[in-house]
Protein backbone atom coordinates (compact mmCIF):
# COMPACT_ATOMS: atom_id res chain seq x y z
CA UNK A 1 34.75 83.35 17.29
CA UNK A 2 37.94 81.73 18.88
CA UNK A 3 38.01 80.26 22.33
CA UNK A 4 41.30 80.35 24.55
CA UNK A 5 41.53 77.65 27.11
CA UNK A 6 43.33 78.84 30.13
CA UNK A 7 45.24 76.01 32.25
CA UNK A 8 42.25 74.90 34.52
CA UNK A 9 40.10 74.00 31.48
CA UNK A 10 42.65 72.40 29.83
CA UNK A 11 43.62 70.31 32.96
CA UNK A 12 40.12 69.47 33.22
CA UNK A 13 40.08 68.23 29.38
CA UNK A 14 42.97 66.34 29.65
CA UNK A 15 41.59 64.73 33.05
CA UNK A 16 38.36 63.85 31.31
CA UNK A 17 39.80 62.29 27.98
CA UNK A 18 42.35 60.16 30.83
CA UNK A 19 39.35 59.19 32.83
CA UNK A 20 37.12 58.06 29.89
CA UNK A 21 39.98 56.04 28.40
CA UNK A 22 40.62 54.43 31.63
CA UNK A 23 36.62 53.41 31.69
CA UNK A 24 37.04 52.35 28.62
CA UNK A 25 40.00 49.98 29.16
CA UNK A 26 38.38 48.65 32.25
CA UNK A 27 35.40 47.53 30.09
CA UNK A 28 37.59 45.94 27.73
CA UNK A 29 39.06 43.43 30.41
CA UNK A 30 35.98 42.85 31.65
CA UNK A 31 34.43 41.83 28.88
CA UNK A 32 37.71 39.91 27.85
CA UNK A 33 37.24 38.08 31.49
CA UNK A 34 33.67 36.81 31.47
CA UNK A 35 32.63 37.25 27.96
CA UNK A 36 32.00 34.33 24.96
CA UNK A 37 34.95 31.51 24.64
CA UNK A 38 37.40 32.72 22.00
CA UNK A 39 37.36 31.15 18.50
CA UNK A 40 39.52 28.24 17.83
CA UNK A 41 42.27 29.01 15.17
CA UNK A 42 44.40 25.69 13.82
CA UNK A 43 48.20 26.69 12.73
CA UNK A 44 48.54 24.32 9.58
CA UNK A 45 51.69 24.85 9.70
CA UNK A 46 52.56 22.97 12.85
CA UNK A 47 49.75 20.97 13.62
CA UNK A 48 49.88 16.95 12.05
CA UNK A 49 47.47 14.29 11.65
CA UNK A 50 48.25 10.53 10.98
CA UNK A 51 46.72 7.56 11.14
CA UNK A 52 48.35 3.93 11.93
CA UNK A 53 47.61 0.73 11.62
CA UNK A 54 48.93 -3.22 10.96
CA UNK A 55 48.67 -5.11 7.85
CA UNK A 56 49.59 -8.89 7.35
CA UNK A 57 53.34 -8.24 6.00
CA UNK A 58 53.58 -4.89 7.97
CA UNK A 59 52.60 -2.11 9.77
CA UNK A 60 51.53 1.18 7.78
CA UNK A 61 51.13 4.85 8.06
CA UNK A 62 49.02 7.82 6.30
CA UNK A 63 49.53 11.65 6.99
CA UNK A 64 46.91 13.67 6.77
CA UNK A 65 47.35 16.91 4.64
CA UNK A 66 44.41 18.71 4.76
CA UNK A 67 42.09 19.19 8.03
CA UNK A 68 40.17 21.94 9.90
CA UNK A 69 39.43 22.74 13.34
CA UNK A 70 36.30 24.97 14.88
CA UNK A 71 35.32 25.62 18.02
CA UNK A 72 35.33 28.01 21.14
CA UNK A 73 37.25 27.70 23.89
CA UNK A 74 37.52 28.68 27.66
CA UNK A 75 39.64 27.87 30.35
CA UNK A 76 37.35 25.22 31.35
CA UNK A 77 35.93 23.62 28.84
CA UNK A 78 35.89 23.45 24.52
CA UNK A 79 32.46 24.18 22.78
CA UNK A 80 30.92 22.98 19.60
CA UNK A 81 34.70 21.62 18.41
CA UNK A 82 34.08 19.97 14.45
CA UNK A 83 37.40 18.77 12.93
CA UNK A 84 36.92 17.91 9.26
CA UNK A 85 39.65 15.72 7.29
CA UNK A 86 39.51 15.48 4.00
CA UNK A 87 39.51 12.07 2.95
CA UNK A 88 41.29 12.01 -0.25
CA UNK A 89 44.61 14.55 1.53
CA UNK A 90 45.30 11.19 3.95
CA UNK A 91 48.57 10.10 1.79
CA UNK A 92 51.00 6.91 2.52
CA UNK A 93 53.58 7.65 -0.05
CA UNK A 94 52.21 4.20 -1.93
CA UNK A 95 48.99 5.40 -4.29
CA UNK A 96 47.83 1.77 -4.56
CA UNK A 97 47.19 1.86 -0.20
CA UNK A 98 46.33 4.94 -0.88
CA UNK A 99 43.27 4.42 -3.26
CA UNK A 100 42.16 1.22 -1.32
CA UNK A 101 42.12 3.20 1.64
CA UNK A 102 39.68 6.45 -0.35
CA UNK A 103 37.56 3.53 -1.34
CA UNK A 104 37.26 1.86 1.93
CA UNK A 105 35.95 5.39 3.01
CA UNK A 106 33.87 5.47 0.49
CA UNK A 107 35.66 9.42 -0.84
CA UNK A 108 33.50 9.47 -3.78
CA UNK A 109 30.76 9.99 -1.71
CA UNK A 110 31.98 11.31 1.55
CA UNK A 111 34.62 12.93 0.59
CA UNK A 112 35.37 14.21 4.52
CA UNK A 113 35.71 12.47 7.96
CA UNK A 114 33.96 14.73 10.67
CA UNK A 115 34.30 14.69 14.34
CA UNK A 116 32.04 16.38 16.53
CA UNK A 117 31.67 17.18 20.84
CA UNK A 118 28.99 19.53 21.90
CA UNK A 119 31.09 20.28 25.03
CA UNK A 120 34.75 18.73 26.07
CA UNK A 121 36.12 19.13 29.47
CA UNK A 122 39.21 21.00 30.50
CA UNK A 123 40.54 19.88 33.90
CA UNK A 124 44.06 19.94 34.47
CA UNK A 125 46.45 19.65 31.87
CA UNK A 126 43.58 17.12 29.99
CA UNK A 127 40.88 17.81 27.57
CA UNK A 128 38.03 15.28 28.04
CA UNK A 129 34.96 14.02 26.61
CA UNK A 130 32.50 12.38 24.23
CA UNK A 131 32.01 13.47 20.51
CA UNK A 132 30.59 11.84 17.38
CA UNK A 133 32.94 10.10 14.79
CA UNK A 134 31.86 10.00 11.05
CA UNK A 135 33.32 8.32 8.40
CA UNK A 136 31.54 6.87 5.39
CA UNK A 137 28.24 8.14 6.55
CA UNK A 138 28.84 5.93 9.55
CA UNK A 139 28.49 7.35 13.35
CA UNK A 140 29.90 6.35 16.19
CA UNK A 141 30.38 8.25 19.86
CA UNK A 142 34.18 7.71 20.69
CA UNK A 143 35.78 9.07 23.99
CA UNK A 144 38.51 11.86 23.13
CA UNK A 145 41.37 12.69 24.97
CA UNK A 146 43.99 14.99 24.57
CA UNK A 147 46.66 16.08 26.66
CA UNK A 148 47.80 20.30 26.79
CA UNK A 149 51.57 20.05 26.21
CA UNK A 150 52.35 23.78 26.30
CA UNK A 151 50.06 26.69 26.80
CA UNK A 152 51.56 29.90 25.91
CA UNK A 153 50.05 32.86 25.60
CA UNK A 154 49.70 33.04 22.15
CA UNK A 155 49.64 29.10 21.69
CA UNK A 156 48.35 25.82 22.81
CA UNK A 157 49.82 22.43 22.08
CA UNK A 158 47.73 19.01 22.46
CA UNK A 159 48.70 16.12 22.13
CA UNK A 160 46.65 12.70 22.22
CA UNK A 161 45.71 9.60 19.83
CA UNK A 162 42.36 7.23 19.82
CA UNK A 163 42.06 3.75 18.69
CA UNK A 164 38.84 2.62 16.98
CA UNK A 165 38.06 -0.58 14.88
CA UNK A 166 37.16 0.46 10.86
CA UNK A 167 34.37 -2.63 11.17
CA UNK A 168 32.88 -0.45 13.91
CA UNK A 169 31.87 2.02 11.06
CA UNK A 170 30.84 -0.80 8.57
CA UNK A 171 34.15 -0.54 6.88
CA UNK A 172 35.90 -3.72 5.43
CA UNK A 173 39.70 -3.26 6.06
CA UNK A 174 41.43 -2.88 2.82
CA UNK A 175 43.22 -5.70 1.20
CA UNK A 176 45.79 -5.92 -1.55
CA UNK A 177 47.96 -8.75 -3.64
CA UNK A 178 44.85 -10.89 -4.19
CA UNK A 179 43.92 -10.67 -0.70
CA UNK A 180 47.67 -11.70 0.48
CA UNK A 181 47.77 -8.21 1.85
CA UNK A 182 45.61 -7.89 4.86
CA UNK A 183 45.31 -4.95 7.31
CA UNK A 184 44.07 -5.31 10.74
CA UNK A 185 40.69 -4.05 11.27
CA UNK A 186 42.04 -1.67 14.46
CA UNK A 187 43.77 1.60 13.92
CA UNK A 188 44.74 4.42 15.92
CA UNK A 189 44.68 8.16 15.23
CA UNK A 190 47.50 10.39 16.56
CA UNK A 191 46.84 14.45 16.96
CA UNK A 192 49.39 17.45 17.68
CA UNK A 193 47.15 20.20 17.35
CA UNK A 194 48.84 23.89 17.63
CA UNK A 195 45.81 26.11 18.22
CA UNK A 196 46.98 30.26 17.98
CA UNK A 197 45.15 31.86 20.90
């Protein structure tokens, strides 16, 4: 049995299906507005890692080739953030620096460093806070900053570096040349983090 639809049901179907998709729509921003942070994504790509430090004859550099980023983030604050390095991906471009620095980690058996903050602040154009360094099975709380250099809306840029001392985590620096070559015991670690929103 076929049913016709004359104009005034029709108008009221198509007035319905406009109305529910509006609702629906309306939800969606809602939820978009005060829902859960969204997830942190790292672009690779972009983003670079590098560490620096001094040495008796000169001053050296690693890159960092291979490093993660988690977390949730809101317009006020980042959540649960863990960035994990892998140890033996920090490269020099000389492999005998390069092994005394995996051993001075300790790679064999902690083959990542891992930095973690419960909760970082976002005020401004800086992201703020405490968080837990590891390296070598050694903990330390370290202050992080990082400043937002462009905030797009399908990208954010920060920027920032931290200096720590490697005896602070029980590490020896490294030395080379029967102990001609000496590095300082201070380095600092220098972030440009492209996060895709």
């Amino acid at each position: 049995m076929s049913c016709e639809c004359t104009p005034f049901t029709s108008s009221l179907a198509s007035n319905y299906y406009g109305i529910t998709m509006k609702n629906l729509l309306f939800m969606l921003v809602i939820l978009g507005l005060t829902g859960p942070g969204s997830d942190i994504k790292l672009d690779a790509e972009k983003s670079t890692l590098s560490i620096t430090g001094t040495s008796s004859l000169h001053d050296w550099e690693m890159s960092v080739d291979d490093f993660s980023v988690s977390g949730d983030i809101t317009t006020s604050e980042v959540t649960d953030l863990e960035v994990r390095v892998e140890s033996k991906s920090m490269k020099s471009g000389k492999s005998i620096m390069d092994n005394k620095a995996y051993d001075a980690v300790n790679e064999k058996d902690f083959p990542q460093i891992i930095f973690r903050a419960k909760r970082l602040g976002i005020s401004g154009k800086k992201i703020t806070g405490p968080g837990i360094l590891e390296i070598a099975g050694n903990k330390k709380t370290i202050d992080f900053s990082a400043q937002i250099e462009g905030n797009s809306e399908s990208e954010m840029q920060l920027k920032g570096e931290v200096s720590l001392k490697m005896s602070d985590f029980n590490i020896t620096p490294p030395t080379a040349m029967f102990g001609t070559l000496k590095t300082g015991d201070e380095v600092v670690i220098h972030y440009n983090i492209f996060l895709i929103k």
